[in-house]
C-alpha atoms as a PDB file:
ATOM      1  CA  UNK A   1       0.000   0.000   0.000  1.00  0.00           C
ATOM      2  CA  UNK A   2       1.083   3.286  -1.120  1.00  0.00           C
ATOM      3  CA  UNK A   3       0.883   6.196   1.507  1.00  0.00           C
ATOM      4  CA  UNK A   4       1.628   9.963   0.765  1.00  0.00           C
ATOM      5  CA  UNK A   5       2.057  13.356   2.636  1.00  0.00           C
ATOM      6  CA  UNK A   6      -1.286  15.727   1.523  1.00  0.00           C
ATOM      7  CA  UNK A   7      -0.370  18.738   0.112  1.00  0.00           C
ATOM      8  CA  UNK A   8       1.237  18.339  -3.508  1.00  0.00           C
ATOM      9  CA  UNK A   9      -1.564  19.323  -6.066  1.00  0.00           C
ATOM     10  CA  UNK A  10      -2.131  16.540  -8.650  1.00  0.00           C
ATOM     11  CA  UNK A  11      -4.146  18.708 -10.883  1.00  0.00           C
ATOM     12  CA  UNK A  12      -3.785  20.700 -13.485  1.00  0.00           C
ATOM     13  CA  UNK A  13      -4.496  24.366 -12.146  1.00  0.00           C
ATOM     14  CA  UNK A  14      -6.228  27.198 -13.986  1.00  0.00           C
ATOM     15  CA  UNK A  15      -5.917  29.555 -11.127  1.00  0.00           C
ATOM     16  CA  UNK A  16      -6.852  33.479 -11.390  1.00  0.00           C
ATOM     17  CA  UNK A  17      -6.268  36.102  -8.262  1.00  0.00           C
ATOM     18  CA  UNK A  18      -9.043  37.726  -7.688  1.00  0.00           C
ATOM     19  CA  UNK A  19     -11.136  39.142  -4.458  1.00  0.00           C
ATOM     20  CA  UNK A  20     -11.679  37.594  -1.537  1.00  0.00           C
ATOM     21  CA  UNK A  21     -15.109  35.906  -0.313  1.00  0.00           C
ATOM     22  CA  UNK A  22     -17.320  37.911   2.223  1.00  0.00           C
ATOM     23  CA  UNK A  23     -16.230  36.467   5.538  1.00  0.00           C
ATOM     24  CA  UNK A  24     -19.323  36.484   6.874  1.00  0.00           C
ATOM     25  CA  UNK A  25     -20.511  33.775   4.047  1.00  0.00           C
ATOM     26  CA  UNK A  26     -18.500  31.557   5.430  1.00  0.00           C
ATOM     27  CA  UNK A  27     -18.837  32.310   9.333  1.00  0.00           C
ATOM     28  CA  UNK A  28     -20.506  28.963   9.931  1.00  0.00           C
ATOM     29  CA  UNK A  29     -17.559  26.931   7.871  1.00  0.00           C
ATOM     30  CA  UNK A  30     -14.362  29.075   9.430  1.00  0.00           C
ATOM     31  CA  UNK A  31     -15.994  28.123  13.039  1.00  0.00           C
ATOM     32  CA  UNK A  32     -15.764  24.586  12.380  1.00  0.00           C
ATOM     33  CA  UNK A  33     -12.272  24.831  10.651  1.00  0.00           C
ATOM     34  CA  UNK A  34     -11.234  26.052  13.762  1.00  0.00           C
ATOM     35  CA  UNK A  35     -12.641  23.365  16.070  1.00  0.00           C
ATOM     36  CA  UNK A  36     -11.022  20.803  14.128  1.00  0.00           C
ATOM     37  CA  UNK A  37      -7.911  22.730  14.128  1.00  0.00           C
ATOM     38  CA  UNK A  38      -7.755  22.598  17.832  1.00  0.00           C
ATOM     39  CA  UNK A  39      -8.709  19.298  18.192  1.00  0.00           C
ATOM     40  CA  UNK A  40      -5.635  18.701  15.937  1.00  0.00           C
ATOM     41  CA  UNK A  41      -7.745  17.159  12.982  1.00  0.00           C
ATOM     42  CA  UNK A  42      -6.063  20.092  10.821  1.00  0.00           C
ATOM     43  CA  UNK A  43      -2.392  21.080  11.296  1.00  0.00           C
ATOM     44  CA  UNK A  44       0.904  20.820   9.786  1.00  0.00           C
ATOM     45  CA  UNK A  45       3.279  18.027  10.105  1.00  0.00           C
ATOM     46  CA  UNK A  46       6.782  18.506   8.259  1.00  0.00           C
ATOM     47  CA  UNK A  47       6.177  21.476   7.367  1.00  0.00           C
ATOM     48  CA  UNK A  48       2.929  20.145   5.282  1.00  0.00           C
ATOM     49  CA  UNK A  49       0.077  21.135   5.868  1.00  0.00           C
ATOM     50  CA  UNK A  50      -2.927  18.532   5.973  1.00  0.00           C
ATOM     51  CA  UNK A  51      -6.888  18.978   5.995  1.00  0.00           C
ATOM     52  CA  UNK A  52      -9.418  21.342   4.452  1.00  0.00           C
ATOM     53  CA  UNK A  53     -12.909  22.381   4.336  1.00  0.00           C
ATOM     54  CA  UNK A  54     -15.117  23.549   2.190  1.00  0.00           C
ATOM     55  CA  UNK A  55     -18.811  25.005   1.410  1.00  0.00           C
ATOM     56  CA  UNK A  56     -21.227  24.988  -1.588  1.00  0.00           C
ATOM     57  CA  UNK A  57     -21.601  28.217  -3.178  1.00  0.00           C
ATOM     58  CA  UNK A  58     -23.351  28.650  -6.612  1.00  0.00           C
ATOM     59  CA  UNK A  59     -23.996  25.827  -8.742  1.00  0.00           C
ATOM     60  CA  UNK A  60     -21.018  23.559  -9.181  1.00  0.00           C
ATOM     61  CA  UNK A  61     -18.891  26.381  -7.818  1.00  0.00           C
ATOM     62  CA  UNK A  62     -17.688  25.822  -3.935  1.00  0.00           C
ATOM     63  CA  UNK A  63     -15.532  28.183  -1.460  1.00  0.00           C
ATOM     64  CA  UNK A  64     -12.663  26.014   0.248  1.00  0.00           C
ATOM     65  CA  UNK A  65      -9.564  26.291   2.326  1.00  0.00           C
ATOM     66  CA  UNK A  66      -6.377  27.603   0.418  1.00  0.00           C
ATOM     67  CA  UNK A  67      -3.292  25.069  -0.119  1.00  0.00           C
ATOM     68  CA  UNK A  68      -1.091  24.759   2.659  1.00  0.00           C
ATOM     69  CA  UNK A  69      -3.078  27.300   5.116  1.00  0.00           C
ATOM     70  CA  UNK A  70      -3.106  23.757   7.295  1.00  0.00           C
ATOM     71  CA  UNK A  71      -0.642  25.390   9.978  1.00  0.00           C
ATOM     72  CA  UNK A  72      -2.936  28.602  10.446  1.00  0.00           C
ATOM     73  CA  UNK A  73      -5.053  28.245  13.612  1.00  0.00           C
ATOM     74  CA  UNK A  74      -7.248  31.601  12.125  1.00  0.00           C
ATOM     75  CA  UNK A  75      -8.474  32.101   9.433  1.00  0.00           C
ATOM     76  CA  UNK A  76      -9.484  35.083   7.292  1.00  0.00           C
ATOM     77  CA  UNK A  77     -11.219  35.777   3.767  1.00  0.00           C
ATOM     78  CA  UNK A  78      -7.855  35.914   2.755  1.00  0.00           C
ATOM     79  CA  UNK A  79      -7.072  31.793   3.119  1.00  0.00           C
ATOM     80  CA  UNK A  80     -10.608  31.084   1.053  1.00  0.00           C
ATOM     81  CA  UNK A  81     -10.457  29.711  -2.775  1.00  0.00           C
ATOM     82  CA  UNK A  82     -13.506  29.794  -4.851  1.00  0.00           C
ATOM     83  CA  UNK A  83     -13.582  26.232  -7.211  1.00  0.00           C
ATOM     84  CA  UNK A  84     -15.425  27.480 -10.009  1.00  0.00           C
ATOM     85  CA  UNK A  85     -15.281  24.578 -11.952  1.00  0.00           C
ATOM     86  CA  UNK A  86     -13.986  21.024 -11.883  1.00  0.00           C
ATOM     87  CA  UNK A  87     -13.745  18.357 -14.731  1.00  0.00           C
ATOM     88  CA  UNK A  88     -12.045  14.732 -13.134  1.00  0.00           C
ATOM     89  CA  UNK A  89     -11.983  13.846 -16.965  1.00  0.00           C
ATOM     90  CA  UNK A  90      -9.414  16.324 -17.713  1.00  0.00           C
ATOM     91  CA  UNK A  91      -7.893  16.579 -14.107  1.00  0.00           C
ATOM     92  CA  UNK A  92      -8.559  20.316 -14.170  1.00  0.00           C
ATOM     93  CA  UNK A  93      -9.987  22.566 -11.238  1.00  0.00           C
ATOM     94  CA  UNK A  94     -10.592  26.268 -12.141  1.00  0.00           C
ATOM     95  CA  UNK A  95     -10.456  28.581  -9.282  1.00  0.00           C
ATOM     96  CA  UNK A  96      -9.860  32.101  -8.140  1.00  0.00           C
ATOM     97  CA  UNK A  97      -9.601  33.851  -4.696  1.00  0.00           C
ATOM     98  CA  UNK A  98      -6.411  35.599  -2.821  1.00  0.00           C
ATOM     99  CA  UNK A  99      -4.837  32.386  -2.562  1.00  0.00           C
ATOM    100  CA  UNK A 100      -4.954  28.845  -4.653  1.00  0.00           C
ATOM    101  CA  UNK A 101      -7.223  26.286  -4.015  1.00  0.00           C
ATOM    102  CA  UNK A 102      -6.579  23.287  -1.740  1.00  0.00           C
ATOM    103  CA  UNK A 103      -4.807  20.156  -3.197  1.00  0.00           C
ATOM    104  CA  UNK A 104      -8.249  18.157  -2.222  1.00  0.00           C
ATOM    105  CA  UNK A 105      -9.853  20.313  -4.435  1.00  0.00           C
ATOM    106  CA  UNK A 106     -11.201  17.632  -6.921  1.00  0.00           C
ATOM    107  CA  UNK A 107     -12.430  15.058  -4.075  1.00  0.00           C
ATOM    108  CA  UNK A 108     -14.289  18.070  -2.599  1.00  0.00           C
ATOM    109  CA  UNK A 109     -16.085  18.886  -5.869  1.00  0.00           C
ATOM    110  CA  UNK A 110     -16.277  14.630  -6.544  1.00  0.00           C
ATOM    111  CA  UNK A 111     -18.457  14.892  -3.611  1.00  0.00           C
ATOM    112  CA  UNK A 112     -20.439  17.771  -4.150  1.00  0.00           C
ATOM    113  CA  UNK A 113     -21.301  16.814  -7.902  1.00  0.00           C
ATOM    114  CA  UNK A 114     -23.143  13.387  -6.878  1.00  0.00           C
ATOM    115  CA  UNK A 115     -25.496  14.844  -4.318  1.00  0.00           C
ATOM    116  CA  UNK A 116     -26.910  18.224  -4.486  1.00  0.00           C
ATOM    117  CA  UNK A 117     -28.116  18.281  -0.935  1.00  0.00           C
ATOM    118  CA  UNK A 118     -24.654  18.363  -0.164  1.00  0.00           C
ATOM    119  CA  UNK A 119     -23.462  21.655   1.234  1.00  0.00           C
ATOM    120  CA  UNK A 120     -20.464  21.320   3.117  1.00  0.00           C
ATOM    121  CA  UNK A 121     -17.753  18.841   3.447  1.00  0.00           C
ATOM    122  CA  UNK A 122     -14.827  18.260   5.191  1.00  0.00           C
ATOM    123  CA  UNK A 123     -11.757  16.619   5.125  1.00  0.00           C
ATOM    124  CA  UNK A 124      -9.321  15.822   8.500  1.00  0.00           C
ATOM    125  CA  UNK A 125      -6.750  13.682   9.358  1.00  0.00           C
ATOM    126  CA  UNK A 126      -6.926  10.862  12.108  1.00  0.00           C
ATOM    127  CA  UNK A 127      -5.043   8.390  12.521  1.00  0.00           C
ATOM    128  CA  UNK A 128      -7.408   6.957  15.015  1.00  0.00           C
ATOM    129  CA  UNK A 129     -10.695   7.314  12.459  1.00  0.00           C
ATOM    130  CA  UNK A 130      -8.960   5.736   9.681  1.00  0.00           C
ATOM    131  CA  UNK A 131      -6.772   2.782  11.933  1.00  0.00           C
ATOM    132  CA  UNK A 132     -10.455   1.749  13.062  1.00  0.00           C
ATOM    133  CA  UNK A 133     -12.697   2.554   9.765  1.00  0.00           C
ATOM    134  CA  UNK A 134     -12.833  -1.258   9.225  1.00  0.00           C
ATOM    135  CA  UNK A 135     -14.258  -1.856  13.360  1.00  0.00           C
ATOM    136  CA  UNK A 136     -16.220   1.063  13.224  1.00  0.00           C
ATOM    137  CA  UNK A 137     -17.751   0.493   9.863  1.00  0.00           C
ATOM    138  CA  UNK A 138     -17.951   3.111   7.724  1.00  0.00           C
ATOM    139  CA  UNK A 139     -17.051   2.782   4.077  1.00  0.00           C
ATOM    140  CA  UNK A 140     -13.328   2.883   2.800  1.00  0.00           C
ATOM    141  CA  UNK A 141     -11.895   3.876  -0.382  1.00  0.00           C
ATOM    142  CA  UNK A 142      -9.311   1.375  -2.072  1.00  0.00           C
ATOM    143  CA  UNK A 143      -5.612   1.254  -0.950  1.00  0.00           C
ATOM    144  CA  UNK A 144      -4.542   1.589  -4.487  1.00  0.00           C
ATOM    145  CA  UNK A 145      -6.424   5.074  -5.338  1.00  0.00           C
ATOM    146  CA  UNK A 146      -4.304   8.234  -4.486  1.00  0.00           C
ATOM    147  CA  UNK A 147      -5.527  11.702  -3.034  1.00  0.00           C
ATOM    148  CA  UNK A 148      -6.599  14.397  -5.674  1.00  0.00           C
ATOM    149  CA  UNK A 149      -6.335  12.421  -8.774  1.00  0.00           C
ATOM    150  CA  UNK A 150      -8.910  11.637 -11.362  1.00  0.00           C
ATOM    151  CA  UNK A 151      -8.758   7.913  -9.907  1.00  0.00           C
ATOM    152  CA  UNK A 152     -10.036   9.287  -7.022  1.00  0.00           C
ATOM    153  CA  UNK A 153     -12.843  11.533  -7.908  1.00  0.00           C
ATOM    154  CA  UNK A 154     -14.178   7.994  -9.702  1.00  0.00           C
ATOM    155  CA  UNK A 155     -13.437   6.133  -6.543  1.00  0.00           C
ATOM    156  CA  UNK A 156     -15.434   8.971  -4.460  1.00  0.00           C
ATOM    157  CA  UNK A 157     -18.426   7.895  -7.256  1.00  0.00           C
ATOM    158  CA  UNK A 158     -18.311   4.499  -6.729  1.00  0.00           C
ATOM    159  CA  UNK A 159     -18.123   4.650  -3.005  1.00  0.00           C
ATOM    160  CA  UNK A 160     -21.417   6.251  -3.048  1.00  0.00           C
ATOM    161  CA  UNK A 161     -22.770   3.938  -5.652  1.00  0.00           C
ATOM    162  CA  UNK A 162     -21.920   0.631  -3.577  1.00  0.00           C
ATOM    163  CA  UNK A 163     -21.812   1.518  -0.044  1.00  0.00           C
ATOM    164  CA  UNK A 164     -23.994   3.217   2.251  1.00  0.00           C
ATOM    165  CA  UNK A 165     -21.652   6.181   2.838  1.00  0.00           C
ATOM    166  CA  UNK A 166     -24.711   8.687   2.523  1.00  0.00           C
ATOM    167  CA  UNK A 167     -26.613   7.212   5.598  1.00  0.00           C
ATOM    168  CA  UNK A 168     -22.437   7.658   7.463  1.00  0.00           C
ATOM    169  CA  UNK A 169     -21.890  11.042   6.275  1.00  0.00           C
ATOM    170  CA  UNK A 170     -18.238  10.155   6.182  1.00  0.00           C
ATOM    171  CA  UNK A 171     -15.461   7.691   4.749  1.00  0.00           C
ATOM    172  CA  UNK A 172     -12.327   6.752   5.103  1.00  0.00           C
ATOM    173  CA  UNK A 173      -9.222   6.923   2.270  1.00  0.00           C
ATOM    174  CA  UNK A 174      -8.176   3.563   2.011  1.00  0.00           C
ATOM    175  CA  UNK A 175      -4.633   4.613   0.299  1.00  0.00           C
ATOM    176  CA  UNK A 176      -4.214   8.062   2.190  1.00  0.00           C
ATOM    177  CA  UNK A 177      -2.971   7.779   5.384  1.00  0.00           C
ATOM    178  CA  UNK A 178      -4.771   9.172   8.217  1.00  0.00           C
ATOM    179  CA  UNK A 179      -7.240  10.691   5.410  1.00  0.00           C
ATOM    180  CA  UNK A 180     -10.761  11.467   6.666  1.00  0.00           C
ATOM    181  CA  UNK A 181     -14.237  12.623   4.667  1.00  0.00           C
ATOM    182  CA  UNK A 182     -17.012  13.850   6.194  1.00  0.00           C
ATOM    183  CA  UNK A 183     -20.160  15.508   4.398  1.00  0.00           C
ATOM    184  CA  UNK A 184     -23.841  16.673   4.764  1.00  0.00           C
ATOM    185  CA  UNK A 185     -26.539  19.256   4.190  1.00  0.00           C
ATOM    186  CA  UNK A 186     -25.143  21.181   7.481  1.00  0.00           C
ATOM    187  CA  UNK A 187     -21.900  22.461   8.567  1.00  0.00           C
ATOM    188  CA  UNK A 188     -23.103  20.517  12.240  1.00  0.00           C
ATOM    189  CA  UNK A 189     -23.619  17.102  10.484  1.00  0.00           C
ATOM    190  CA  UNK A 190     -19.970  16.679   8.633  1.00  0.00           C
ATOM    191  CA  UNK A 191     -18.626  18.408  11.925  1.00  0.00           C
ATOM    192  CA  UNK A 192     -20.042  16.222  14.776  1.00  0.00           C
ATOM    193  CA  UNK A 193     -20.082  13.126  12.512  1.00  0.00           C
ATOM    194  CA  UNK A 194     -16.167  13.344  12.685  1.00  0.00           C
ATOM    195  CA  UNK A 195     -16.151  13.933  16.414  1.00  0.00           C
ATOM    196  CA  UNK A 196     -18.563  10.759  17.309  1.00  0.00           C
ATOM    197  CA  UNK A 197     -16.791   8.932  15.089  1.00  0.00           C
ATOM    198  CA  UNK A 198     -13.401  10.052  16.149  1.00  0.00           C
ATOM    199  CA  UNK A 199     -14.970   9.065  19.923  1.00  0.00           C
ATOM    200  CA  UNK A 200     -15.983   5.413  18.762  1.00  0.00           C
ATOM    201  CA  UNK A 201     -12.536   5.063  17.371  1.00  0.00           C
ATOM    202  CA  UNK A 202     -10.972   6.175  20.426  1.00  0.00           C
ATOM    203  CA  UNK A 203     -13.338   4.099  22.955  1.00  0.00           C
ATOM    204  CA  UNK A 204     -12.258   0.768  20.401  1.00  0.00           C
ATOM    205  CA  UNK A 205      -8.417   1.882  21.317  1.00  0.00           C
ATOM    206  CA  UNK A 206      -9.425   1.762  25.007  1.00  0.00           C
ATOM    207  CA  UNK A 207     -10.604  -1.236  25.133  1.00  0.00           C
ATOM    208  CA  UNK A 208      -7.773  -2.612  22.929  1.00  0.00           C
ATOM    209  CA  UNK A 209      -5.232  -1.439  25.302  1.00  0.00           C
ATOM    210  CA  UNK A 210      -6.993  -1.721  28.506  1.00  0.00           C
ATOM    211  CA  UNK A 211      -5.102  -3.553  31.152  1.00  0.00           C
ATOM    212  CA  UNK A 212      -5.991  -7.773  31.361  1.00  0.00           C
END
């Protein structure tokens, strides 16, 4: 199995500078970037920075987390990428903001393309979620399919074709290390379902290691 550090885009960019977003559009999603920053879901390790989130905007077009802002506890308008388009065919994103978008970018819009109820999704790293996917159950994405390719936008499709990832709201990246996907309708539901989850995982670890 193949693991890689996050942070090396994979696609081909078509990147314009331009404005930021209003910061108050994305109050909701920067509050929750911040939680999981704390709780050390989003950081830096090696001087690469790991997670992201993001928000629907307009159409196919979605607001997320600049490239390597993973070491940035706050956030401002300022670390925010608008995806304007995405096509997995061509492995081309097409954004714009004050900074570029965020190596997941493709996943992010994989995700948002099969379910328009989707509005926000997330992605963390924990070592703990993704050691115990398997015991905890929720669905995992093969070992073989890399982070931000075109391999893994189908992946993301067929995930959500064979599994019941909608009913988990999250999913674990079989051939990412520590990689973690969380989704849903509210900023709450991709949010908290990474906490209980991360909590399950934990409690599992417990009882692993508990004492005979």
């Amino acid at each position: 199995m193949r693991m890689e550090a996050e942070g090396a885009t994979k696609f081909i960019e078509d990147f314009q500078k331009s404005l930021p977003v209003d910061i108050n559009s994305i109050k909701e999603l920067n509050a929750w970037r911040k939680i999981l920053f704390i709780k050390g879901l989003i950081g830096c390790k090696d001087k690469i920075g790991y997670g992201n989130v993001s928000q629907r905007a307009n159409g196919k077009s979605f607001i997320i987390t600049g490239s390597q802002t993973g070491h940035l506890e706050d956030l401002t308008e300022m670390h925010y990428s608008t995806v304007k388009e995405f096509y997995p065919e061509k492995n081309r994103v097409v954004s714009e903001g004050p900074i570029r978008a965020s190596s997941e970018s493709m996943t992010h819009g994989s995700i948002y393309d099969i379910d328009e109820f989707i509005k926000f999704v997330f992605h963390v790293h924990s070592l703990e979620i993704w050691k115990y996917a398997k015991s905890i159950g929720i669905p995992i994405t093969k070992e073989n399919v890399e982070y931000g390719t075109p391999e893994m936008a189908r992946e993301v499709e067929r995930i959500f074709k064979e599994t019941d990832v909608k009913d988990w709201h999250i999913f674990s990246m079989g051939g990412h290390e520590d990689g973690i996907f969380s989704f849903g309708k509210t900023a709450d539901i991709a949010g908290y379902t990474i906490l209980y989850n991360l909590e399950r995982a934990r409690s599992i670890e417990r009882r692993l290691n508990k004492p005979s």
